[in-house]
N, C-alpha and C. Protein backbone atom coordinates (compact mmCIF):
# COMPACT_ATOMS: atom_id res chain seq x y z
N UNK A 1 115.40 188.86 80.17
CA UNK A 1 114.04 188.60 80.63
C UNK A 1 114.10 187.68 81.85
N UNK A 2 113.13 188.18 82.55
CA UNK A 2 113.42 186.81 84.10
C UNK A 2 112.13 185.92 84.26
N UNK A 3 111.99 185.39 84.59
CA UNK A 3 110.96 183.95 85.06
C UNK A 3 109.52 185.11 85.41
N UNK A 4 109.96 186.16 86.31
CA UNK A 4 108.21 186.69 86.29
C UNK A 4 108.05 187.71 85.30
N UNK A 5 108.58 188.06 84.20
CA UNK A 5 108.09 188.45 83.34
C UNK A 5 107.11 187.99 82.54
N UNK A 6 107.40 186.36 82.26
CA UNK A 6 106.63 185.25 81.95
C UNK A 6 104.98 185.36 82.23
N UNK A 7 104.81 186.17 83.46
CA UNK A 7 103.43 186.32 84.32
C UNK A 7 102.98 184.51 84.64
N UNK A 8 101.74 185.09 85.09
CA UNK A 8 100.90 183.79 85.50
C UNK A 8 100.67 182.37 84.75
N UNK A 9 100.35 182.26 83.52
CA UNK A 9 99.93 181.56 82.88
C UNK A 9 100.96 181.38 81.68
N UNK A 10 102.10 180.23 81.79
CA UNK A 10 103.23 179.96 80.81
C UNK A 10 103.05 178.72 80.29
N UNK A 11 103.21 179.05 78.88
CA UNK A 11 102.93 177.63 78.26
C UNK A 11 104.39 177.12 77.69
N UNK A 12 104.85 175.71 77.73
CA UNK A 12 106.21 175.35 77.37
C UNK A 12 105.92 174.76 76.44
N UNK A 13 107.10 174.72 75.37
CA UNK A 13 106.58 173.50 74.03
C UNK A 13 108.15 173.06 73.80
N UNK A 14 108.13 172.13 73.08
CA UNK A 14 109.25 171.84 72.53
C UNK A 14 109.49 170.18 72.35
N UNK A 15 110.42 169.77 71.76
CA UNK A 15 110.34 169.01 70.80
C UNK A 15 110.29 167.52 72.32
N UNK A 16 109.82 166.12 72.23
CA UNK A 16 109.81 164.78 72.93
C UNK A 16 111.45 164.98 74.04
N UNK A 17 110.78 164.85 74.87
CA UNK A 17 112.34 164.78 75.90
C UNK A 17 113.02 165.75 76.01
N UNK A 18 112.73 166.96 75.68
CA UNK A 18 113.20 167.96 76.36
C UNK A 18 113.68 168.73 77.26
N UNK A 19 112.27 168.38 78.09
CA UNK A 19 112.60 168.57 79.75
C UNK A 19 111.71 169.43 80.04
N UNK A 20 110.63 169.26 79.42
CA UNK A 20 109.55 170.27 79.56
C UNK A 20 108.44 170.51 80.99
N UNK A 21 108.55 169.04 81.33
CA UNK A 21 107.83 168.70 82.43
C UNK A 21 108.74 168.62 83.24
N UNK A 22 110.03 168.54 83.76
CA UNK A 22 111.15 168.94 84.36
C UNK A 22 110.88 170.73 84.59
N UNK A 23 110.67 171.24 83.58
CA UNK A 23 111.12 172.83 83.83
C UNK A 23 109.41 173.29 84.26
N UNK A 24 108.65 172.50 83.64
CA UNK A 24 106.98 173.04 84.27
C UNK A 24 107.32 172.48 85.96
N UNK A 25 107.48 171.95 86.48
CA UNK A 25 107.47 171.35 87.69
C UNK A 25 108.59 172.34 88.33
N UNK A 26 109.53 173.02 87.86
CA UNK A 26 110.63 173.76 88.35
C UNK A 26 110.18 175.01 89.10
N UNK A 27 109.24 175.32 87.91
CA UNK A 27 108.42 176.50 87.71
C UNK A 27 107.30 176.76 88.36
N UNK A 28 106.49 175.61 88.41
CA UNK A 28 105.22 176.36 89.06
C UNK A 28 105.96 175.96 90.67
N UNK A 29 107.04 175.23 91.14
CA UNK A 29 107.31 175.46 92.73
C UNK A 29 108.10 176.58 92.59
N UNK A 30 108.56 177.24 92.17
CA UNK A 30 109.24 178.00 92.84
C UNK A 30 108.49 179.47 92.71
N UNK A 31 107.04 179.80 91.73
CA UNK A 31 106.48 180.59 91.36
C UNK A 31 105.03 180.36 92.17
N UNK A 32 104.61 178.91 92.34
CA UNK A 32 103.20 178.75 93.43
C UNK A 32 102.28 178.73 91.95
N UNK A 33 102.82 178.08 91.29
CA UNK A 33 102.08 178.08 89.91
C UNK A 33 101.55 176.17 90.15
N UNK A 34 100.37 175.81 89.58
CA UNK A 34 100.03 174.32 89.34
C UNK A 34 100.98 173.99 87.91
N UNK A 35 101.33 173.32 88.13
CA UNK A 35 101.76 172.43 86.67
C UNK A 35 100.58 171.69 86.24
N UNK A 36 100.21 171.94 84.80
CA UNK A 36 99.74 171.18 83.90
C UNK A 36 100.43 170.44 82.87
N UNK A 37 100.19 169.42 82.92
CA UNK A 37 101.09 168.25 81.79
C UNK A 37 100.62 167.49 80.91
N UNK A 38 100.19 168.21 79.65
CA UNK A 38 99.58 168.07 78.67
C UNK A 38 99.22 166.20 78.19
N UNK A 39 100.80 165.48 78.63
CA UNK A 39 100.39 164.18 78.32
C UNK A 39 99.61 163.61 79.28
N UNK A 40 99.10 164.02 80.37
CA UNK A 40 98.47 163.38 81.73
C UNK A 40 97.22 164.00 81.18
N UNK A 41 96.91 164.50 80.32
CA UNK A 41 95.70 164.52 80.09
C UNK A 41 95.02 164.55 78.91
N UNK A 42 96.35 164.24 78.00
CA UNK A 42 96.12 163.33 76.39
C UNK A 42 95.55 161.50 76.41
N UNK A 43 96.25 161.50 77.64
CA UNK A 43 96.70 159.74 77.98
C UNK A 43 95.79 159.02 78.86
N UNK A 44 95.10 158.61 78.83
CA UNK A 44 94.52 157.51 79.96
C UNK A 44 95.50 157.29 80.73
N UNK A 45 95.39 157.57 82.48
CA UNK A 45 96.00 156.87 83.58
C UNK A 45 95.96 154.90 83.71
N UNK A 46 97.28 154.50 84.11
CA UNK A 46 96.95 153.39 84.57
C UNK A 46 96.83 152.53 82.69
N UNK A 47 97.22 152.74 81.80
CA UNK A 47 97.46 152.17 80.96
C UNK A 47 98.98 152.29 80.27
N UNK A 48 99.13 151.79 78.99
CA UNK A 48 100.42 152.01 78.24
C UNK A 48 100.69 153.18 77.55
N UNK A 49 100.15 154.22 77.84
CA UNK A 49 99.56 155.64 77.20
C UNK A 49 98.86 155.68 75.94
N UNK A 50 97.82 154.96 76.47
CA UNK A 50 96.53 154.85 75.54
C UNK A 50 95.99 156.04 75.64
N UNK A 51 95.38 156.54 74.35
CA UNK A 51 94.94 157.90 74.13
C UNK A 51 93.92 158.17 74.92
N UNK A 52 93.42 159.30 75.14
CA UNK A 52 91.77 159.65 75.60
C UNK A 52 91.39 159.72 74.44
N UNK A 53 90.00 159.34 74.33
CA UNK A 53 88.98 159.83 73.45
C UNK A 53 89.19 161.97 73.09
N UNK A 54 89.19 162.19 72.07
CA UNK A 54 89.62 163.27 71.14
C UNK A 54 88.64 164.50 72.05
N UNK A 55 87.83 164.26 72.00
CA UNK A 55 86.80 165.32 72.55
C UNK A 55 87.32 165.50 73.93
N UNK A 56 87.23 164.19 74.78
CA UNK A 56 87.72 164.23 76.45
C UNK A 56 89.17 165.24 76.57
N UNK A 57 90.04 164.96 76.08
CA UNK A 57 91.02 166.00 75.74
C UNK A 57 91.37 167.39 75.93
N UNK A 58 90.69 167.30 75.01
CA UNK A 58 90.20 169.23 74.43
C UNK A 58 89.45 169.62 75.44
N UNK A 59 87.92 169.09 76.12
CA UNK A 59 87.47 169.42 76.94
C UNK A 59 88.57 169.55 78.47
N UNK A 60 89.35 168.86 78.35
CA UNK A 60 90.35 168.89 80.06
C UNK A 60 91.42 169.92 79.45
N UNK A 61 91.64 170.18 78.64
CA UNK A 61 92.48 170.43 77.77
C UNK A 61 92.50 172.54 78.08
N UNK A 62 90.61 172.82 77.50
CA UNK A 62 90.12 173.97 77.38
C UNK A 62 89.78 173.97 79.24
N UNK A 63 89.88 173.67 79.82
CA UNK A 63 89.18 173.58 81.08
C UNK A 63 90.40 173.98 82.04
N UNK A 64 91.46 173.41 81.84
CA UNK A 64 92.62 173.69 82.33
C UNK A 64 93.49 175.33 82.23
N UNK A 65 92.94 175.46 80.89
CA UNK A 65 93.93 176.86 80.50
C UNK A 65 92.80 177.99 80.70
N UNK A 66 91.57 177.83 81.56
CA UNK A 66 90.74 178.37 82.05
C UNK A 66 90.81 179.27 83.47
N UNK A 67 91.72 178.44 83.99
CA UNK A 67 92.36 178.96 85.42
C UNK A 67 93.01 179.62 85.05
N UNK A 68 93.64 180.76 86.37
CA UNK A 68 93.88 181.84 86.35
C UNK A 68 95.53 182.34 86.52
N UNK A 69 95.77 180.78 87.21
CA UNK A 69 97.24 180.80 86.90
C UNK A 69 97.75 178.99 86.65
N UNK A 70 98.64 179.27 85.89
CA UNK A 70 99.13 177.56 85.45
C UNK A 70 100.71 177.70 84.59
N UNK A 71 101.15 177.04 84.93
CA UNK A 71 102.22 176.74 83.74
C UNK A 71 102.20 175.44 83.09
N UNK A 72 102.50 174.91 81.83
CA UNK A 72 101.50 173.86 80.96
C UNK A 72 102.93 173.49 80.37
N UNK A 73 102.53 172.35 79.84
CA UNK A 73 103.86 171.78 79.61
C UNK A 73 103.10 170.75 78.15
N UNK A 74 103.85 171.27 77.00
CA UNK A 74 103.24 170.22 75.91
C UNK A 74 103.16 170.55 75.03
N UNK A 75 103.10 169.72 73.69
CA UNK A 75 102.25 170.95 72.21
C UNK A 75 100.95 170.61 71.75
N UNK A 76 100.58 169.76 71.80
CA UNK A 76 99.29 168.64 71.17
C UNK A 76 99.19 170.72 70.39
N UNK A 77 99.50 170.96 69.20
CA UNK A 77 99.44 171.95 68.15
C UNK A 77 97.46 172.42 67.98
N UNK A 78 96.90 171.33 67.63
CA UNK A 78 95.62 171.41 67.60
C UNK A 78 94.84 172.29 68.45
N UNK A 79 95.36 172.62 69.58
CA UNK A 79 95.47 173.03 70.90
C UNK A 79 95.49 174.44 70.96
N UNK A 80 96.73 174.61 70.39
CA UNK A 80 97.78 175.74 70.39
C UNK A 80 97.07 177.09 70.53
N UNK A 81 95.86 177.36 69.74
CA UNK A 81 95.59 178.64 69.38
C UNK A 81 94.87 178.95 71.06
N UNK A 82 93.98 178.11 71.48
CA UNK A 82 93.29 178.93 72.44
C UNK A 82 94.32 179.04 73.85
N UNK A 83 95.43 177.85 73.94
CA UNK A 83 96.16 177.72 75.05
C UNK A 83 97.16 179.24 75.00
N UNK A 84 97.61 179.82 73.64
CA UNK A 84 98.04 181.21 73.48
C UNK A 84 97.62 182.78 73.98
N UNK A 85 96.15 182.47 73.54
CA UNK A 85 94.69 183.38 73.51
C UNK A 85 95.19 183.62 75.29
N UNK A 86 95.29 182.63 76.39
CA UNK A 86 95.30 182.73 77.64
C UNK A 86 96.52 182.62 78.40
N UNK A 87 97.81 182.32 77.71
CA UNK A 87 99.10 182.39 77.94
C UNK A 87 99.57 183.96 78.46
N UNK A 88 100.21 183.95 79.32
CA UNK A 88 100.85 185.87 79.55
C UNK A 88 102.39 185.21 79.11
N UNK A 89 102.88 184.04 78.96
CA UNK A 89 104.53 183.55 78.46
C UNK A 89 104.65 182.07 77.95
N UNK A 90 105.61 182.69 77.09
CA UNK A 90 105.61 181.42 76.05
C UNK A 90 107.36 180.94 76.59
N UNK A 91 107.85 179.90 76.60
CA UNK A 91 109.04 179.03 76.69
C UNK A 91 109.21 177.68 75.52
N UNK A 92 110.40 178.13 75.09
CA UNK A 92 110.48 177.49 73.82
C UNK A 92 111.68 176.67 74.17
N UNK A 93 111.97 175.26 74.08
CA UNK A 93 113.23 174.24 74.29
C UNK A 93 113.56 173.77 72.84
N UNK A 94 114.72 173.62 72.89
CA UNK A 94 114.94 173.43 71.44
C UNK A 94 116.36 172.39 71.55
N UNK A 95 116.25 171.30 72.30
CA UNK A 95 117.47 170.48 72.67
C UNK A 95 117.78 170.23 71.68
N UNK A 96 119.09 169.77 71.23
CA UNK A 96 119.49 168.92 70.17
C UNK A 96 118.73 167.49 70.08
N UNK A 97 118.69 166.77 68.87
CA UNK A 97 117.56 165.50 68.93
C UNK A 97 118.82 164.32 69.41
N UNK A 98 120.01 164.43 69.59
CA UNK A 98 120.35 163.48 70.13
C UNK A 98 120.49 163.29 71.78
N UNK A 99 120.36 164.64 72.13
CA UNK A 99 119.96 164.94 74.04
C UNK A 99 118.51 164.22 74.00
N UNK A 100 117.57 164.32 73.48
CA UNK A 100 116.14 163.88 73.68
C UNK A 100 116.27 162.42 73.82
N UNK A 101 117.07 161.75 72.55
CA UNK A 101 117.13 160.42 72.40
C UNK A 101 118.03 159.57 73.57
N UNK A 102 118.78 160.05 74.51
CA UNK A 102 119.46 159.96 75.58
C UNK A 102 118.60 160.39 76.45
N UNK A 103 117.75 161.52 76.80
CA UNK A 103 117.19 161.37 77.70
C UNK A 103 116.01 160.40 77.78
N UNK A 104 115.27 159.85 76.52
CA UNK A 104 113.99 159.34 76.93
C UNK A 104 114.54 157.85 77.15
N UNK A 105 115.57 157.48 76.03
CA UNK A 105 116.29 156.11 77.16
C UNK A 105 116.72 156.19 78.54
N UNK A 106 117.27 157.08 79.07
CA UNK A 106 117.42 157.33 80.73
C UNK A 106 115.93 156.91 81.41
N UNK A 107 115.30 158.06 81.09
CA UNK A 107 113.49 158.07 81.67
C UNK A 107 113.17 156.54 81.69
N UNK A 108 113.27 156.18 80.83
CA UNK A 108 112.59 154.49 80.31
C UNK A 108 113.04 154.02 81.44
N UNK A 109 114.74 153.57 80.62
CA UNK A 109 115.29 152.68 81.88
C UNK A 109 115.59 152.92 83.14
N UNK A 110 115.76 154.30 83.74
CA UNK A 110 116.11 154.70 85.17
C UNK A 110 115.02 155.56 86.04
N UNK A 111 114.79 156.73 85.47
CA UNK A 111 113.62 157.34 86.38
C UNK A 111 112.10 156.46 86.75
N UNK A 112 111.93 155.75 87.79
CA UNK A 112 110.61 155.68 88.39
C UNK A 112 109.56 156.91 88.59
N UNK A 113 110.02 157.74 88.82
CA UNK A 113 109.13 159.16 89.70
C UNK A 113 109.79 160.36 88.71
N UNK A 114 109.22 160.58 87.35
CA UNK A 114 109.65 161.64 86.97
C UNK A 114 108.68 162.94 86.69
N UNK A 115 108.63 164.10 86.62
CA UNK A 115 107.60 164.94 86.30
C UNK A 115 106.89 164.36 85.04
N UNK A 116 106.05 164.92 85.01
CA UNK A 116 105.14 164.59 84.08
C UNK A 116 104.82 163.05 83.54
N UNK A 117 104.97 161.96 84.63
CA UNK A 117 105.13 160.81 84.19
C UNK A 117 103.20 160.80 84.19
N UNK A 118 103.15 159.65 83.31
CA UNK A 118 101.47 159.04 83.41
C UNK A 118 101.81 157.51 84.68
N UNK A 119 100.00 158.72 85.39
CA UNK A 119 99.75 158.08 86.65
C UNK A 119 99.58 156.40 86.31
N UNK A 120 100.32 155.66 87.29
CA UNK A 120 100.04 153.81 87.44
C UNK A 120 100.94 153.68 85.93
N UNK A 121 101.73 153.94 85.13
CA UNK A 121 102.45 153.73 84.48
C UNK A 121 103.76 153.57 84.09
N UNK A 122 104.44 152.78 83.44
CA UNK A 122 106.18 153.04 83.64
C UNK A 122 106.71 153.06 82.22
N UNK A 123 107.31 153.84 82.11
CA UNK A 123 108.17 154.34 80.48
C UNK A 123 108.62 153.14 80.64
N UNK A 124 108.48 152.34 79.13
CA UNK A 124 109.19 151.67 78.73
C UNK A 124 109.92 152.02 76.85
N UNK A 125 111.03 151.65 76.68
CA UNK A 125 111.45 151.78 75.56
C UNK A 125 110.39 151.33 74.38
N UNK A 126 110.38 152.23 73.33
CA UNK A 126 109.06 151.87 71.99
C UNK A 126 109.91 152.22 71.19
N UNK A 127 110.57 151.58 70.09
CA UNK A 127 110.23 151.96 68.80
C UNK A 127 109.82 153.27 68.12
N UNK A 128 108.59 153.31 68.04
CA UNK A 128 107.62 154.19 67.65
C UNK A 128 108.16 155.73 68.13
N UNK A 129 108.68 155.85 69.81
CA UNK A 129 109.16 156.92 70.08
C UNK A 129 110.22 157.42 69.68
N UNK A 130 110.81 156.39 69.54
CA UNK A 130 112.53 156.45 68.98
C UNK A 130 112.49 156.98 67.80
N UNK A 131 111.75 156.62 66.66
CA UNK A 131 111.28 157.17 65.76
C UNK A 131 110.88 158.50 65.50
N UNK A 132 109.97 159.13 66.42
CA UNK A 132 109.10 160.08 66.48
C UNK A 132 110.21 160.78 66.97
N UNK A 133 110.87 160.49 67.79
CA UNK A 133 111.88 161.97 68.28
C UNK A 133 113.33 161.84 67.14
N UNK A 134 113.79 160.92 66.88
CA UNK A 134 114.98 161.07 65.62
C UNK A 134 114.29 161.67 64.21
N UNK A 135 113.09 161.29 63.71
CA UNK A 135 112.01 161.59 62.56
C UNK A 135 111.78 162.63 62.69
N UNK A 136 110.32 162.48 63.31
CA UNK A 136 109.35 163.73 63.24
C UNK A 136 110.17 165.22 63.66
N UNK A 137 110.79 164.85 64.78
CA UNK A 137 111.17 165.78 65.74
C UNK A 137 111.82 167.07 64.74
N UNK A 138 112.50 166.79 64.06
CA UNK A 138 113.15 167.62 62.97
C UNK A 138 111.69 168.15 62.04
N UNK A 139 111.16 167.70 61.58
CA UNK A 139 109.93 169.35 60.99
C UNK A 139 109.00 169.64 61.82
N UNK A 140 108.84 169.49 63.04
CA UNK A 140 108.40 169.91 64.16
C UNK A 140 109.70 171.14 64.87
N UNK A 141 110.69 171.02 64.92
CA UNK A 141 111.14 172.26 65.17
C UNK A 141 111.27 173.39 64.28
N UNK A 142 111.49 172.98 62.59
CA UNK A 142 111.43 174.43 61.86
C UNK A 142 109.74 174.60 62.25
N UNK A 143 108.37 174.30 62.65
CA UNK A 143 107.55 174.41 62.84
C UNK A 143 107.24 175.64 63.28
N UNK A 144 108.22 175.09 65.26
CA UNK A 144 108.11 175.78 66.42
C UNK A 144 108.72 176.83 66.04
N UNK A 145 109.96 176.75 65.23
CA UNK A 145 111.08 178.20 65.13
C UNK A 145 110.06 179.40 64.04
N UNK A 146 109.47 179.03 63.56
CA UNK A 146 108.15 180.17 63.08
C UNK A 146 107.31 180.15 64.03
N UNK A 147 106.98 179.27 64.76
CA UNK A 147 105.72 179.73 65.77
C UNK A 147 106.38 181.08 66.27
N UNK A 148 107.19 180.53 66.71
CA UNK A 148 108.29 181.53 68.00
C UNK A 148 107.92 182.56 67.63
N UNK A 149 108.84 182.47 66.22
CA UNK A 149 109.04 184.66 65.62
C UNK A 149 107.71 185.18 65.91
N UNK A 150 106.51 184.44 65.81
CA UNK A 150 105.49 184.96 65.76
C UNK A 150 104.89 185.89 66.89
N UNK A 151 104.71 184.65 68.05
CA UNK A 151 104.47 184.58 69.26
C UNK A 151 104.53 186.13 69.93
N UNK A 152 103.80 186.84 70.09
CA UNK A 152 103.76 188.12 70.87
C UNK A 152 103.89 188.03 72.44
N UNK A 153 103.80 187.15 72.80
CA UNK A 153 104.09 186.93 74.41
C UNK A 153 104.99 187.20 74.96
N UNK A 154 106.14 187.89 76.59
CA UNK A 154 107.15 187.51 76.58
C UNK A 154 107.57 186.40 76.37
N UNK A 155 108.88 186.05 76.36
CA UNK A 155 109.07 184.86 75.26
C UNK A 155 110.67 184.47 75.65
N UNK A 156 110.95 183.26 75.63
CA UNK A 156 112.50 182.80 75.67
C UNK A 156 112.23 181.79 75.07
N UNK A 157 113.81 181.46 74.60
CA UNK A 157 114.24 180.56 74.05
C UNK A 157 115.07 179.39 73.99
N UNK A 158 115.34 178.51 74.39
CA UNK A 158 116.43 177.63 75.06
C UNK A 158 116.62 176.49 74.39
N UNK A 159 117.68 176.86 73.41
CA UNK A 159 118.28 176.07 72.61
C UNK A 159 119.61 174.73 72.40
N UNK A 160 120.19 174.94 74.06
CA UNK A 160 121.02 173.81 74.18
C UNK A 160 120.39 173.84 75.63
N UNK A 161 121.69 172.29 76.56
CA UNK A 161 121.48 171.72 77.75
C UNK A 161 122.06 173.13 78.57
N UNK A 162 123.01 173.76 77.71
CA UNK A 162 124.08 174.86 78.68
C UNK A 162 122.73 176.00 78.95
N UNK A 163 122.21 176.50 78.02
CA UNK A 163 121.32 177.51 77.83
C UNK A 163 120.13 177.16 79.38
N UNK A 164 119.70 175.92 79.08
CA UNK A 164 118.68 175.16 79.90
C UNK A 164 119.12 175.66 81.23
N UNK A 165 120.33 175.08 81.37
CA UNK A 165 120.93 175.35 83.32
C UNK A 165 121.04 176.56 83.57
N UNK A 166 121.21 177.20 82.59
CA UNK A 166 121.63 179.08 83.00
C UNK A 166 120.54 179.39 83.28
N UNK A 167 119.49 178.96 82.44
CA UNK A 167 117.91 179.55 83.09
C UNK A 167 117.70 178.84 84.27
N UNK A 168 117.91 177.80 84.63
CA UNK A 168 117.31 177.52 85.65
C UNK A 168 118.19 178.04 86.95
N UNK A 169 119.04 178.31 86.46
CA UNK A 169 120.10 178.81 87.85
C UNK A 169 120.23 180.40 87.64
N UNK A 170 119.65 181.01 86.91
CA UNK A 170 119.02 183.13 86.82
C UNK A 170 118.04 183.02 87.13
N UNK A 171 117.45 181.96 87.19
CA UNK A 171 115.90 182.03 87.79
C UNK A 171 115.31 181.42 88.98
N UNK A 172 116.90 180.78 89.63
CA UNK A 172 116.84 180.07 91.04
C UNK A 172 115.45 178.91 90.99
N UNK A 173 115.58 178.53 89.73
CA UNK A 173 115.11 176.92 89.84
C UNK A 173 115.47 175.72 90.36
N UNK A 174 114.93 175.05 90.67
CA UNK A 174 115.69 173.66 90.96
C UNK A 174 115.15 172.09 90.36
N UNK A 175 116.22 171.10 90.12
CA UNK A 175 115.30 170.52 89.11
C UNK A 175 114.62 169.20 89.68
């Protein structure tokens, strides 16, 4: 399968630190696609990624996957059904949870300017995340690995860092 099979409107999911907003940003330049980045518009700008209000969300949320072409980067699940309904390709990451936990310490401590960062804000190391991606992250992927089978969309799958670069280098990405 190649990158424009995907069509116009690709939604990425996969588990904290992935590289999702790395590969949405890959994608809509080299396709003329907008990147959407699901946490830039879960999160209040210019804070510690304080939530939006629940409704504000959904409304930027449904408003976004309204346009006609986008590639989206995120799961907020709640979401899921109508962001599908308007998807023409689904992209599934499935890093190992100890790549995530290495990358979001990198992000923290080294990247200033990364895709999908929240505007006026700077990753700092939490707890809470560290948690959420060693924890949660594990029944959140048998989750995704049934979403997948499901998923009628064209569809890939990218299950290690090796898998990751091969797509991005068959699909003349850059990161």
């Amino acid at each position: 399968m190649t990158i424009d099979d995907l069509g116009p409107r690709i939604c990425i999911m996969g588990p904290s630190n992935s590289g999702k907003s790395t590969l949405a940003e890959a994608i809509g330049h080299a396709r003329d696609l907008p990147s959407v980045h699901l946490d830039q518009l879960y999160h209040l700008p210019n804070s510690d990624w304080q939530l939006r209000p629940e409704a504000e969300f959904t409304a930027l949320h449904d408003e976004a996957i309204l346009a006609p072409r986008w590639v989206m980067d995120g799961n907020y699940s709640r979401c899921l059904p109508q962001r599908l309904q308007r998807a023409t390709g689904f992209i599934l990451l499935d890093i190992p949870t100890v790549t995530g936990l290495l990358r979001y310490l990198r992000r923290s401590w080294f990247e200033r300017d990364r895709p999908g960062a929240l505007e006026g804000s700077r990753d700092s190391v939490k707890w809470e995340m560290i948690r959420h991606i060693a924890i949660a992250t594990r029944a959140n992927r048998k989750r995704y690995e049934a979403m997948f089978d499901r998923i009628a969309l064209p569809k890939v799958k990218l299950a290690t860092a090796r898998e990751l670069t091969r797509f991005y280098n068959s699909a003349g990405l850059r990161r």
